[in-house]
N, C-alpha and C. Protein backbone atom coordinates (compact mmCIF):
# COMPACT_ATOMS: atom_id res chain seq x y z
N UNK A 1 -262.18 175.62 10.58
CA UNK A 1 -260.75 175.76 10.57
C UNK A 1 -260.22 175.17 11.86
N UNK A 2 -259.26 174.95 12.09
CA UNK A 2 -257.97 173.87 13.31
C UNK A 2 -256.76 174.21 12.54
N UNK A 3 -255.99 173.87 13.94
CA UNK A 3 -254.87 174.13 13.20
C UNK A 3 -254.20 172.45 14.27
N UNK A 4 -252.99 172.01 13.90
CA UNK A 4 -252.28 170.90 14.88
C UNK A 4 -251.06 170.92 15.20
N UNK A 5 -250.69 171.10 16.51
CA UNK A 5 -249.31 170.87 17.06
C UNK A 5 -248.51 169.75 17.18
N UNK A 6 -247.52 169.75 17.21
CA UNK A 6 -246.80 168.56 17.99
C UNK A 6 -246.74 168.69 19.44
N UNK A 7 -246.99 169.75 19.98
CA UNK A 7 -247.15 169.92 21.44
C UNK A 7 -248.16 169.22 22.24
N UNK A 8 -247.59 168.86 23.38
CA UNK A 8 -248.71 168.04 24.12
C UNK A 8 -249.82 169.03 24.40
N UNK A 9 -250.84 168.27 24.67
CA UNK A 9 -252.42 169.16 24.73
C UNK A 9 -252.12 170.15 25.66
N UNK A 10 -251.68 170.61 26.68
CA UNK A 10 -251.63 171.57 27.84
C UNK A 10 -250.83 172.56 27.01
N UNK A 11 -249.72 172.54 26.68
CA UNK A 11 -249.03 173.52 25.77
C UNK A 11 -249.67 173.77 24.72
N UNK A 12 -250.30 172.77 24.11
CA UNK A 12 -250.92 173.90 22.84
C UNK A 12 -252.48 174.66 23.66
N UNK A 13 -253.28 174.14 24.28
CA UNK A 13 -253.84 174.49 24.72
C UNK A 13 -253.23 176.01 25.69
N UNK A 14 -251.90 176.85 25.82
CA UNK A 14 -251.32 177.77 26.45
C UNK A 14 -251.13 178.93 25.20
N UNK A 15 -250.40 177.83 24.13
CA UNK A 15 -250.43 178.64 22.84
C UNK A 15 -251.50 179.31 22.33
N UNK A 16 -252.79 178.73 21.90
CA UNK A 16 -253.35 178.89 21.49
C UNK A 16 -253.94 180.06 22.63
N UNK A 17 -253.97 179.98 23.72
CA UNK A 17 -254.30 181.05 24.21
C UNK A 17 -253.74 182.33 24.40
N UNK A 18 -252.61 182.27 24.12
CA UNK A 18 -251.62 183.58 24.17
C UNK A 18 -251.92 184.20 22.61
N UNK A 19 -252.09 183.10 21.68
CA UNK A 19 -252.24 183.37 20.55
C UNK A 19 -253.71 184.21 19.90
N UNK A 20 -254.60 184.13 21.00
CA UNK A 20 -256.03 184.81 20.99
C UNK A 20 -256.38 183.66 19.50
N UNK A 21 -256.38 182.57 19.62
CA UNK A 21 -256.90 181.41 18.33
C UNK A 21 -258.55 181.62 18.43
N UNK A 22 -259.13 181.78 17.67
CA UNK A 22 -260.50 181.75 18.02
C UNK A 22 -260.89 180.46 17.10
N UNK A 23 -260.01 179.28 16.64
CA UNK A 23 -260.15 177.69 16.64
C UNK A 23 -259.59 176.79 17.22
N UNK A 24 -260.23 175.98 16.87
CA UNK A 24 -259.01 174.40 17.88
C UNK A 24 -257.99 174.49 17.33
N UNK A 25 -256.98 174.48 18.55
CA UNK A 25 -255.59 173.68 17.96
C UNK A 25 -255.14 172.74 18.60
N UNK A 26 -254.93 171.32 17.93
CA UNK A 26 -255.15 170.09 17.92
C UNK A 26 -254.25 169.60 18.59
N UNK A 27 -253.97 168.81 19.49
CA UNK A 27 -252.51 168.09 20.02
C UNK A 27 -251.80 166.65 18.97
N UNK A 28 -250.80 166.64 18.74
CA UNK A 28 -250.19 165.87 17.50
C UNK A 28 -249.26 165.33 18.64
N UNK A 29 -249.05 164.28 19.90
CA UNK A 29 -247.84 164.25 20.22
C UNK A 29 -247.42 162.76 19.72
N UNK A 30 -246.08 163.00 19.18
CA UNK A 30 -246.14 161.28 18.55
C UNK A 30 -245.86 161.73 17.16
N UNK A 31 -246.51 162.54 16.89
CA UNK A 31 -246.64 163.53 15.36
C UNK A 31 -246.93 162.41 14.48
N UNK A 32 -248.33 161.37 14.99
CA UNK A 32 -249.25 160.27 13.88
C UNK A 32 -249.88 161.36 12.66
N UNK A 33 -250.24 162.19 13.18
CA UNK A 33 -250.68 163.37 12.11
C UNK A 33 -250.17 163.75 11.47
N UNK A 34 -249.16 164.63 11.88
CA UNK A 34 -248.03 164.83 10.92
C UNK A 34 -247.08 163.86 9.77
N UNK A 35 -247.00 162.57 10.27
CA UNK A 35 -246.79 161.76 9.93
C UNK A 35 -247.20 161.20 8.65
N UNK A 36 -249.17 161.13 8.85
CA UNK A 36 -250.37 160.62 7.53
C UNK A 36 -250.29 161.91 6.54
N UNK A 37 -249.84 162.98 7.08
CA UNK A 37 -249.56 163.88 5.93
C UNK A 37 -248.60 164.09 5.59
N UNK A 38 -247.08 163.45 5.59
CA UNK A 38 -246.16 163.52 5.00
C UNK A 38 -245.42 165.01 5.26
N UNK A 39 -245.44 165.61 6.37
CA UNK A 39 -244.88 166.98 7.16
C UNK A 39 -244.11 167.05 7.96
N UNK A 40 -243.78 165.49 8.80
CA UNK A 40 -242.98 165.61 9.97
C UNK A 40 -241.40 165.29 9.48
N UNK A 41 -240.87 166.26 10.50
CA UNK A 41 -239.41 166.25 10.38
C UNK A 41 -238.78 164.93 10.27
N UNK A 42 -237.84 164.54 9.66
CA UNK A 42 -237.49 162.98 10.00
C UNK A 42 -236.32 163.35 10.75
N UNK A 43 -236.38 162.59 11.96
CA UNK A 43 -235.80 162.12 12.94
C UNK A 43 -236.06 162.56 14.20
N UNK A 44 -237.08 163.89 14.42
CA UNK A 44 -237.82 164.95 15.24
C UNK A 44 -238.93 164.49 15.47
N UNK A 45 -239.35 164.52 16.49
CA UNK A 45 -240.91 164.44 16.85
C UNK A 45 -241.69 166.22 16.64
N UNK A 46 -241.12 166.51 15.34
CA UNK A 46 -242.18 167.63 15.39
C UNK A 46 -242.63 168.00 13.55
N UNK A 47 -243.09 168.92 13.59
CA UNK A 47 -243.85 168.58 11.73
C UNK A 47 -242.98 170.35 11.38
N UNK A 48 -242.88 170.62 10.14
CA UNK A 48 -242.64 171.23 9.19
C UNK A 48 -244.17 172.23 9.10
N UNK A 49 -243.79 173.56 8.93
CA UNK A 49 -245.29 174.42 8.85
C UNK A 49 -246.42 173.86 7.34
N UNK A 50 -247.32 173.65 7.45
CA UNK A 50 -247.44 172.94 6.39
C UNK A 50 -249.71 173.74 6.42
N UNK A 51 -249.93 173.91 5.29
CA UNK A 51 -251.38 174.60 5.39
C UNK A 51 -251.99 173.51 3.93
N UNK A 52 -253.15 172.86 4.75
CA UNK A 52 -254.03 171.94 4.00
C UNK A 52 -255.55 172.78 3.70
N UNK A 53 -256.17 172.68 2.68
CA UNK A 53 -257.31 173.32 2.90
C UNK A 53 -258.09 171.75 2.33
N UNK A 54 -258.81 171.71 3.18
CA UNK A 54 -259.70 170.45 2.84
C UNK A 54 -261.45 170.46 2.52
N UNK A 55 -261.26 170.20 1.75
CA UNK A 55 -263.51 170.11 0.64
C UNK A 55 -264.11 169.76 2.00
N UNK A 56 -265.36 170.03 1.98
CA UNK A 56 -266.31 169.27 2.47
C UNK A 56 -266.19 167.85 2.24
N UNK A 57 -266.48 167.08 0.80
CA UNK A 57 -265.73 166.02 0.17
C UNK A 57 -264.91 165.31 0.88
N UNK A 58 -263.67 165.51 2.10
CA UNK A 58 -262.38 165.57 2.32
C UNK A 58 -261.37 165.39 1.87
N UNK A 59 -261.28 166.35 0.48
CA UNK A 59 -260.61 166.12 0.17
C UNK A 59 -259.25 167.22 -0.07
N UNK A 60 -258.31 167.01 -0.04
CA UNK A 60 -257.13 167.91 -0.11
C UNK A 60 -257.01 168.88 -1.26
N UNK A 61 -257.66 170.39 -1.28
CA UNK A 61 -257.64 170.97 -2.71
C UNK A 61 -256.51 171.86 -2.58
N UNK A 62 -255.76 172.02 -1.59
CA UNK A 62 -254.65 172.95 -1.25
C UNK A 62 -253.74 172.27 -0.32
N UNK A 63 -252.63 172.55 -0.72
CA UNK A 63 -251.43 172.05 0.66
C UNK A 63 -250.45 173.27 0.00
N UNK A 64 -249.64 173.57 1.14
CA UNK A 64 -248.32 174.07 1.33
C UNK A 64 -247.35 173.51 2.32
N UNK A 65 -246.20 173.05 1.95
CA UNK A 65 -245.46 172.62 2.67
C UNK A 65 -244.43 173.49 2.93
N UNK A 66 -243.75 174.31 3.85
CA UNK A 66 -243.01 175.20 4.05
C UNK A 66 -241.42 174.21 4.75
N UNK A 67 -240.68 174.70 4.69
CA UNK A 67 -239.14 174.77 4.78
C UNK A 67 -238.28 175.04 5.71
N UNK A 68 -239.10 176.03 6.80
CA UNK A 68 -238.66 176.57 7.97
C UNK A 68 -239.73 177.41 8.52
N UNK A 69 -239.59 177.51 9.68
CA UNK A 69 -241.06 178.12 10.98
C UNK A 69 -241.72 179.24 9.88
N UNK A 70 -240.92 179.86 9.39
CA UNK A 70 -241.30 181.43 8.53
C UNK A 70 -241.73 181.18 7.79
N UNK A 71 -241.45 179.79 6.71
CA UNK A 71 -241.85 179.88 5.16
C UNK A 71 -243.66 179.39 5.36
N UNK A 72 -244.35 179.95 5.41
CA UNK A 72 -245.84 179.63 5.18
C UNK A 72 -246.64 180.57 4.22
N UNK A 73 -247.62 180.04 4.00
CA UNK A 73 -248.62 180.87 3.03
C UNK A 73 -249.33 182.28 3.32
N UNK A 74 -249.30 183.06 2.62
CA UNK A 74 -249.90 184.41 4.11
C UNK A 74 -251.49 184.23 3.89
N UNK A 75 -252.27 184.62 5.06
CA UNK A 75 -253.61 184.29 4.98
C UNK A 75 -254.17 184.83 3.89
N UNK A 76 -254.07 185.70 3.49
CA UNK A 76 -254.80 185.50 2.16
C UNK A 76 -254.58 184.90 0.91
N UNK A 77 -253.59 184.37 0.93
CA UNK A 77 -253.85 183.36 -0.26
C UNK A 77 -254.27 182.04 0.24
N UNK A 78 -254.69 181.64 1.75
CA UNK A 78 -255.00 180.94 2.26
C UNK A 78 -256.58 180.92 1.97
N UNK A 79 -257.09 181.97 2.85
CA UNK A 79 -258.80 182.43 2.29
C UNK A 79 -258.70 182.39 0.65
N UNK A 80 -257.78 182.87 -0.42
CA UNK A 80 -258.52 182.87 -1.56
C UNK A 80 -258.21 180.87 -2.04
N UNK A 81 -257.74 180.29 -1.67
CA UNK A 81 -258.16 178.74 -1.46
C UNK A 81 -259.27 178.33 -1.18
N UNK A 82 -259.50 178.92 0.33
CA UNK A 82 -261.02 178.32 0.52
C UNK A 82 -262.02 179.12 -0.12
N UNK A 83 -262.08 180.36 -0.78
CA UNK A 83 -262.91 180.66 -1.22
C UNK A 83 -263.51 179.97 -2.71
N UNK A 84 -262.40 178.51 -3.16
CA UNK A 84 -262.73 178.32 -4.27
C UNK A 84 -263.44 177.48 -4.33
N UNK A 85 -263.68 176.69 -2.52
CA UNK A 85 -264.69 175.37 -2.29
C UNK A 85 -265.83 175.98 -2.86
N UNK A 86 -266.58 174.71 -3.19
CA UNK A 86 -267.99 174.86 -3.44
C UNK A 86 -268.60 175.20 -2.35
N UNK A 87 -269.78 175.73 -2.31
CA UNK A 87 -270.96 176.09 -0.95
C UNK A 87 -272.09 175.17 -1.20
């Protein structure tokens, strides 16, 4: 699991620590990432909350694209996503 900011690496690297993250969270500045996934705000250098669950495969078997900071998926319907990858 990762998660990716638009924040430059030192700030997310602050976040993620206040946040007790026990994964990477990625620096996006430029938002090229956000961007190849079709998430970033247009006209903002920042992305839309957005949850990908990706195969081994790499391939995309889940996305949510949310609407505003709040609208996201709650973790468990997140885990019951990945629980549908193959092992």
């Amino acid at each position: 699991m990762l998660a990716v900011s638009s924040d430059e690496q030192a700030d997310s690297v602050t976040f993620a620590s206040k946040l007790g993250l026990t994964f990477p969270l990625l620096a996006d500045p430029g938002v090229k990432t956000a961007l190849a996934y079709g998430v970033a705000m247009e006209g903002d250098e920042i992305a839309v909350p957005a949850v990908f669950v990706i195969s081994p495969q790499q391939r995309v078997t889940f996305k949510y694209v949310g609407e505003s900071a709040p609208d996201r998926p709650s973790v468990g319907d997140i885990l019951d996503e990945v629980d549908k990858l193959p092992r």
